[in-house]
Every structure is written in C-alpha cells, then in structure tokens.
Protein backbone atom coordinates (compact mmCIF):
# COMPACT_ATOMS: atom_id res chain seq x y z
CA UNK A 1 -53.36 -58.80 -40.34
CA UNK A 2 -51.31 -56.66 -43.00
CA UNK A 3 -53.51 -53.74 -41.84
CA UNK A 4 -52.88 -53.68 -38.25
CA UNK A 5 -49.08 -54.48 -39.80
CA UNK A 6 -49.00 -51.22 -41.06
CA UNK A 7 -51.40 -49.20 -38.64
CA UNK A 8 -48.47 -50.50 -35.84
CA UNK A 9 -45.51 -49.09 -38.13
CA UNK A 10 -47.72 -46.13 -38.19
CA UNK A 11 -48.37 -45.86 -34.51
CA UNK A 12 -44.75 -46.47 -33.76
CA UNK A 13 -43.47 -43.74 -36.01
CA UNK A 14 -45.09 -40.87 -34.48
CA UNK A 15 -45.36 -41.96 -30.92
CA UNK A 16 -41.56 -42.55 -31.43
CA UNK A 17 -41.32 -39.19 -32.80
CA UNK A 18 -42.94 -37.55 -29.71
CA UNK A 19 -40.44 -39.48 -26.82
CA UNK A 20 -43.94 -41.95 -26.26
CA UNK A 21 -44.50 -46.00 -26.92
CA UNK A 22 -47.39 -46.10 -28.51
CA UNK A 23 -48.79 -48.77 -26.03
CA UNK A 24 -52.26 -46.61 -25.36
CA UNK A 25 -52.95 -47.42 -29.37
CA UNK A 26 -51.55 -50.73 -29.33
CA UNK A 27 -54.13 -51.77 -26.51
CA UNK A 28 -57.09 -50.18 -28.85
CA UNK A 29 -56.50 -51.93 -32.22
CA UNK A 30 -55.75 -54.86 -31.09
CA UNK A 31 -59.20 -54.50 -29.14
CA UNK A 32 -60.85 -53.42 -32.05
CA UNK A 33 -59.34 -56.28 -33.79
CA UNK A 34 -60.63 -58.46 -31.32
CA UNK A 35 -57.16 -59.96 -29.77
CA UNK A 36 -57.83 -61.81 -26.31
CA UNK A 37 -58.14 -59.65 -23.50
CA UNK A 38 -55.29 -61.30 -21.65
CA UNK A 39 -53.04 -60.74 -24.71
CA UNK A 40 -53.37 -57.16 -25.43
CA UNK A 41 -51.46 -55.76 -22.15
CA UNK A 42 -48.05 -58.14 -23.04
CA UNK A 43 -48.64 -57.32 -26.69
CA UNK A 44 -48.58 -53.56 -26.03
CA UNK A 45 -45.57 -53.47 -23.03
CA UNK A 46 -43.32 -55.40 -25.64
CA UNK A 47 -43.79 -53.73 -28.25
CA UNK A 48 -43.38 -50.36 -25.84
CA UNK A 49 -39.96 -51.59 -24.87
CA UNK A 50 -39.16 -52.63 -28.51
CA UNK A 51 -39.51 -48.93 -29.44
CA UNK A 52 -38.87 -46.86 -26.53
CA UNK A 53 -35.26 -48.99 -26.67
CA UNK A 54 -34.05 -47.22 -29.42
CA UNK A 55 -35.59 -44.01 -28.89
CA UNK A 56 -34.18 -44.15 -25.49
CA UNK A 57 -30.73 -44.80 -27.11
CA UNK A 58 -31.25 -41.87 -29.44
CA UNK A 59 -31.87 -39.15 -26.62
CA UNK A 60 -29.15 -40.81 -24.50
CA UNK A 61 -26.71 -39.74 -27.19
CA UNK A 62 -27.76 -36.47 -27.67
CA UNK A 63 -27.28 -35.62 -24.32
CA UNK A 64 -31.11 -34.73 -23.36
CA UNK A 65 -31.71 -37.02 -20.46
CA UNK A 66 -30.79 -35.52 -16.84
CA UNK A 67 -30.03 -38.64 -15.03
CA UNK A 68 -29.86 -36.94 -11.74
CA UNK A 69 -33.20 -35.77 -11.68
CA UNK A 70 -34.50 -38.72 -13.73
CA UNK A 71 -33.69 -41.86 -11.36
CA UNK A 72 -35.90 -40.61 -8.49
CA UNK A 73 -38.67 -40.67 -10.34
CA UNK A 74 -37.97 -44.14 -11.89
CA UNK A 75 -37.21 -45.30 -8.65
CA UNK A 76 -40.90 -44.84 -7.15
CA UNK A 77 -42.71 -45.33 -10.19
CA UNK A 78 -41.47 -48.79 -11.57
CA UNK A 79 -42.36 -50.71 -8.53
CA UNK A 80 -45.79 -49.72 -8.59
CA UNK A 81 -45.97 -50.13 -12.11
CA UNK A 82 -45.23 -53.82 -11.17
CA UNK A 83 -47.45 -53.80 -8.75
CA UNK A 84 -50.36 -52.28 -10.84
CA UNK A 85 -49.51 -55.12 -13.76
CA UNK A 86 -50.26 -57.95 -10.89
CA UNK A 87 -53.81 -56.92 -10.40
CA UNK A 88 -56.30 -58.07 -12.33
CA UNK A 89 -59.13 -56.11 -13.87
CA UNK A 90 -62.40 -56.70 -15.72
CA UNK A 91 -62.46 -55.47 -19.51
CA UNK A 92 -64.57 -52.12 -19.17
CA UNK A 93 -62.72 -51.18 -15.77
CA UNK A 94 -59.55 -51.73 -17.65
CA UNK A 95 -60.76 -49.53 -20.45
CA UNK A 96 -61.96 -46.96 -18.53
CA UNK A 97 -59.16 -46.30 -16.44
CA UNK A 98 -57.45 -46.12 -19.47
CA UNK A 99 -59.72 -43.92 -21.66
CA UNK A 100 -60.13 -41.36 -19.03
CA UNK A 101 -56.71 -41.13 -17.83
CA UNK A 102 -55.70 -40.68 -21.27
CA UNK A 103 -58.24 -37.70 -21.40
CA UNK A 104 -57.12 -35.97 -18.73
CA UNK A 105 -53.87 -36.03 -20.48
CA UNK A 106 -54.82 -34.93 -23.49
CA UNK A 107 -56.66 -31.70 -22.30
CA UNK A 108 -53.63 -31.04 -20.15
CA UNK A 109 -51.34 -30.68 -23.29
CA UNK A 110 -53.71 -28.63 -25.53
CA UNK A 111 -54.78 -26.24 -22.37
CA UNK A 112 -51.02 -25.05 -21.78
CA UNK A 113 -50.75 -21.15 -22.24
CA UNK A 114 -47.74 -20.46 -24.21
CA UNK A 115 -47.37 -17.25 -21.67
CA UNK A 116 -46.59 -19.52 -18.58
CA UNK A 117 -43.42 -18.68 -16.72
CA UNK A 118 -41.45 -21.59 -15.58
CA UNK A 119 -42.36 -22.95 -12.35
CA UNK A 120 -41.05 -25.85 -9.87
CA UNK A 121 -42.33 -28.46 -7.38
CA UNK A 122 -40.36 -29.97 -4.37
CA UNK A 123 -39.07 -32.93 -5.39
CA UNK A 124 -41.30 -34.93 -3.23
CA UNK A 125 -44.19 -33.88 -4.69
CA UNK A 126 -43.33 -34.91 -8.19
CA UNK A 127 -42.34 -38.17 -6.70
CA UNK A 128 -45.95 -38.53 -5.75
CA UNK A 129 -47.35 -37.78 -8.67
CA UNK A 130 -44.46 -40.52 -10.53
CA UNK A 131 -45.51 -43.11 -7.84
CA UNK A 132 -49.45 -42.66 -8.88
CA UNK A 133 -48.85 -42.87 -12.32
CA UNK A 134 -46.70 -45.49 -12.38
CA UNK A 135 -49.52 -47.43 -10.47
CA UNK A 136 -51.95 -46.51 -13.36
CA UNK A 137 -49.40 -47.09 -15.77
CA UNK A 138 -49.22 -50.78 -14.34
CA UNK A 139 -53.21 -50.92 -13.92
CA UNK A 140 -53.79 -50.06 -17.60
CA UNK A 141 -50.99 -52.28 -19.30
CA UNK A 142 -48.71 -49.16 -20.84
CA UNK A 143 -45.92 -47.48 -19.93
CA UNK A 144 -46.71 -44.17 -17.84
CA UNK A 145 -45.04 -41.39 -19.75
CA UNK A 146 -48.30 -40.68 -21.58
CA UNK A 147 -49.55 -39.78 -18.19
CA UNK A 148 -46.31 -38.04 -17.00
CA UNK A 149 -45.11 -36.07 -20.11
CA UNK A 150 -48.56 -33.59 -19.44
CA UNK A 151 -47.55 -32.78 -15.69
CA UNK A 152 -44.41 -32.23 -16.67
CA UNK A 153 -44.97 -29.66 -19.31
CA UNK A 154 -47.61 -28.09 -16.89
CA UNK A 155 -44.67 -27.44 -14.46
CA UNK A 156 -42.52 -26.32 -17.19
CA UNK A 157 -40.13 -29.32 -15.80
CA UNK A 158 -37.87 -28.66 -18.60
CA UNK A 159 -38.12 -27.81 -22.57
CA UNK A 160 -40.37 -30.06 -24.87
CA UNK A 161 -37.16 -32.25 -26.33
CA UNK A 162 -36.21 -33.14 -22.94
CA UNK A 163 -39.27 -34.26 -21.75
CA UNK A 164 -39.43 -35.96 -24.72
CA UNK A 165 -36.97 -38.03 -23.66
CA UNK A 166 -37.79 -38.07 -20.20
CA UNK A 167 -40.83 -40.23 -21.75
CA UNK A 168 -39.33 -42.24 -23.84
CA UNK A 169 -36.60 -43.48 -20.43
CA UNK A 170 -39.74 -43.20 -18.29
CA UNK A 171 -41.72 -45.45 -20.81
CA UNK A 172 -38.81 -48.35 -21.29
CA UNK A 173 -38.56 -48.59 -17.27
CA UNK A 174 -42.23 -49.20 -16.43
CA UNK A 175 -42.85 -51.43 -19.53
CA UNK A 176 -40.21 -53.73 -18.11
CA UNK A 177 -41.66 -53.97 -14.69
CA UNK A 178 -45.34 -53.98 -15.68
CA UNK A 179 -44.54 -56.96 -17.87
CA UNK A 180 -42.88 -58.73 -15.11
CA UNK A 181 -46.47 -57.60 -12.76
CA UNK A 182 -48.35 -59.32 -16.41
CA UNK A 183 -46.28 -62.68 -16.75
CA UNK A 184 -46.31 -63.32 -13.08
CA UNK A 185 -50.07 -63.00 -12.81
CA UNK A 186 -50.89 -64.84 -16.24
CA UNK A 187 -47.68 -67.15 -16.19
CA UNK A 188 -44.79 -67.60 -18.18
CA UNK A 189 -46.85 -68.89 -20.77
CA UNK A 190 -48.82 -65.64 -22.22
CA UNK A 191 -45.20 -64.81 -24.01
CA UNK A 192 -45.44 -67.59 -26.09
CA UNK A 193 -48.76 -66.91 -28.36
CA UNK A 194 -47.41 -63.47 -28.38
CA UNK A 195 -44.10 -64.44 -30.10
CA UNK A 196 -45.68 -66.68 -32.68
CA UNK A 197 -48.56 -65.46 -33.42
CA UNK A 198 -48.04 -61.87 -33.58
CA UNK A 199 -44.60 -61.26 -34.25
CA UNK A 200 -44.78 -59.48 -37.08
CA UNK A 201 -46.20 -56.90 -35.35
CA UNK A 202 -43.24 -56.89 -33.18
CA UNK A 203 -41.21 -56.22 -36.43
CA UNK A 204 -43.45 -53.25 -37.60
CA UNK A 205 -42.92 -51.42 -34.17
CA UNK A 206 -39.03 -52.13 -34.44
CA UNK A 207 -38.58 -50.58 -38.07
CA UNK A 208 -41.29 -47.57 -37.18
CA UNK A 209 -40.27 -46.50 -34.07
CA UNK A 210 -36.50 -46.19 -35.41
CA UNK A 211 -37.58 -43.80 -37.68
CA UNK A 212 -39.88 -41.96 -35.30
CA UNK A 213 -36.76 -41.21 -32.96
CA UNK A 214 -35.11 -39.68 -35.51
CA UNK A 215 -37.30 -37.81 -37.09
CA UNK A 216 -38.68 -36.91 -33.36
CA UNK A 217 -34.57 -35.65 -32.86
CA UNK A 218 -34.18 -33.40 -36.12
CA UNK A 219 -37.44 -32.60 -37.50
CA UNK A 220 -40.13 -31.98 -35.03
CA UNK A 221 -39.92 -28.49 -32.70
CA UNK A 222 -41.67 -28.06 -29.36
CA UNK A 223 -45.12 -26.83 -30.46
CA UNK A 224 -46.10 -30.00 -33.00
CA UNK A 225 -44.52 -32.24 -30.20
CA UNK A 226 -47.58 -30.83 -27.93
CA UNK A 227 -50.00 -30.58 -30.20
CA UNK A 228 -49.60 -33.95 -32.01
CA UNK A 229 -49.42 -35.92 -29.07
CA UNK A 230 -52.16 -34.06 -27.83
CA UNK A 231 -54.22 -35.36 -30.66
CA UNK A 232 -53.31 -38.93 -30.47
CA UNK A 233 -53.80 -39.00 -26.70
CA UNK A 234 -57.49 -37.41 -27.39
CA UNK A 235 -58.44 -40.25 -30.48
CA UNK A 236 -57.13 -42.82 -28.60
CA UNK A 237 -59.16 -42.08 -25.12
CA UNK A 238 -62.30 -41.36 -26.98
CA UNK A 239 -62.27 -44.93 -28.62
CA UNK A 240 -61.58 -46.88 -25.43
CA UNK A 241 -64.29 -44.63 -23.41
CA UNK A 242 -66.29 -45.60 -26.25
CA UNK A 243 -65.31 -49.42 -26.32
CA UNK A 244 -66.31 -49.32 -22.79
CA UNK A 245 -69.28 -48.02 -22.80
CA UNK A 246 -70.51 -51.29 -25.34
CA UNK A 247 -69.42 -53.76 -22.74
C-alpha cells in the first residue's frame, strides 16, 4: 500500500502539472494492484475531482479559462458522461475502450507539426466531438479531457496553457457527473469501502496534485506540456491494451 501511496502522489503531480486528473493511471494501478473491478472507476473519478479542484482553482485565478467558449462544451459533454457512467461493462471491454482511446490520444499529441497555422471549427462541430467524448469519458470511468486536450491542440483551439486549463475545468465537470452515472448504477454503498479503505490514497492525490498545478502554472512551457502528456497517455494505453489482452 505505501507504494501505490506514493506512485498516486506521483501520478497526481504531473498530471496536475499538465491541466489532466490522472484518472487513466489511477484505473491501471489499482488494476495491477488487483482492486475490485467495481471499485476502480469511483476510486479514480474522486480522486480526479480531488485534484482537478485545485488545479481548476489555480487556472481560474490566472485568468486562463474562457468561460464563454468553455460552458458549451460542458454543457453537452457532462450529461453523457453521466450517461456513459450508468452502463455497465465487462472488464476487457472496459479496458479496451480505454487503452485504445487513450492511444489515439497519445499519437495525436506527438504527431502535431510545430508549422501548423491556427485553424477553427464551427462551434457545432466541436460540440460533437465534446458530446462523444464525454460519452467515452463516462464509459471508461475518467474524466474526458485526456481525450479532448489532443483535438483541441490539433485545431490549434487556443495556446497549450489554456488548454491546459480547459482540461483541468473539463476534467472536474465530467468526474462529477460520471460518479453520479457510477453510484447510481452500483448504489450509494460503493463510496463507503472507498473512504475507508483507501483513503490514504485520497490524501496522496490531494498533496500531489497541489503541487502539480503550480508547478504546471510557472515552470512547464508549451512543448514539455505536449510531449509529457504525450508520454503518459502512450504508457498508460499500452498497459491496459495489454491487461486486456490477458483477460
């Protein structure tokens, strides 16, 4: 337990840093540490809102979240991402779906020429593409930006800070309604085991992804914010395709 302690502190520091949760590497150690299935999703979406919350805060403050053309996006994602968390899934469709959609992501960020002029898409279209993934994000137990953050810095939606934050907003809002999808399919009940069993975990996320948001604010610049989530995205998707593959 005092390893996956401090691999969550980890986790949370540098998804923190990049805008992101961390939920897509909650969901794989604790299935590598062999946590019930029906655990893992509320384990991961509270500890995404524990440190998305303060990294939301943090970007709030400093001005880099554009409400106005943040909301509609919310608006069409989180109830589908409630609506995702309500269905239920078997363990290696559950992995899959995450593993590969994690991929996709991952090749997304690393493929991005550096030369690409700016470019826009009707605001319907993006709301699409924000109602999609916040049905994955529901159907795979995290929060969504993961999956949004790479479209978004296709489109050249804005600069790398501000997507950043984007995320982390994106992130807290989905969390909350794919847990509500989670505790109304498994009952009130699943919070409890997760409280007092595995609430120091909880605690590890808190203090880490504090200090992720700030170093994410002052230290990092827009290239190692691409590339680092990048690599993350790509470990973590190549363990759960993995994972899946054994079941």
């Amino acid at each position: 337990m005092t390893l996956l302690i401090a691999l969550f502190f980890l986790v949370a520091l540098i998804y923190a840093s990049v805008g992101f949760g961390g939920g897509s590497t909650y969901t794989a150690l604790l299935g590598l540490w062999g946590v019930s299935f029906t655990l893992i999703p509320v384990i991961s979406l509270l500890c995404n809102i524990i440190v998305v919350s303060g990294g939301t805060a943090r970007f709030a403050r400093a001005r880099l979240i554009n409400w106005r053309a943040v909301l509609p996006l919310l608006a069409v994602s989180a109830p589908l991402a409630f609506l995702g968390g309500l269905v239920p899934l078997k363990q290696w469709l559950f992995l899959t779906i995450l593993g590969g959609a994690l991929l996709l992501s991952c090749i997304a960020l690393l493929v991005q020429p550096e030369n690409w002029r700016p470019c826009r898409l009707p605001i319907g279209i993006l709301m699409l593409i924000s109602a999609a993934v916040g049905l994955l994000a529901g159907l795979s137990g995290i929060g969504g930006g993961i999956f949004m953050a790479p479209v978004l810095h296709l489109i050249r939606w804005a600069e790398a800070r501000r997507i950043a934050a984007f995320a982390s907003l994106y992130i807290l809002v989905n969390s909350l309604a794919g847990l509500a999808g989670q505790l109304i399919k498994t009952g009130p009940s699943a919070f409890v085991e997760p409280l007092s069993g595995y609430w120091p975990l909880l605690v590890a996320v808190l203090v880490g992804g504090q200090l992720g948001s700030i170093l994410g604010l002052r230290l990092f610049g827009p290239r190692i914010l691409r590339t680092g989530t990048a690599l993350l995205v790509g470990y973590v998707a190549v363990r759960l395709l993995w994972q899946s593959l054994s079941l």
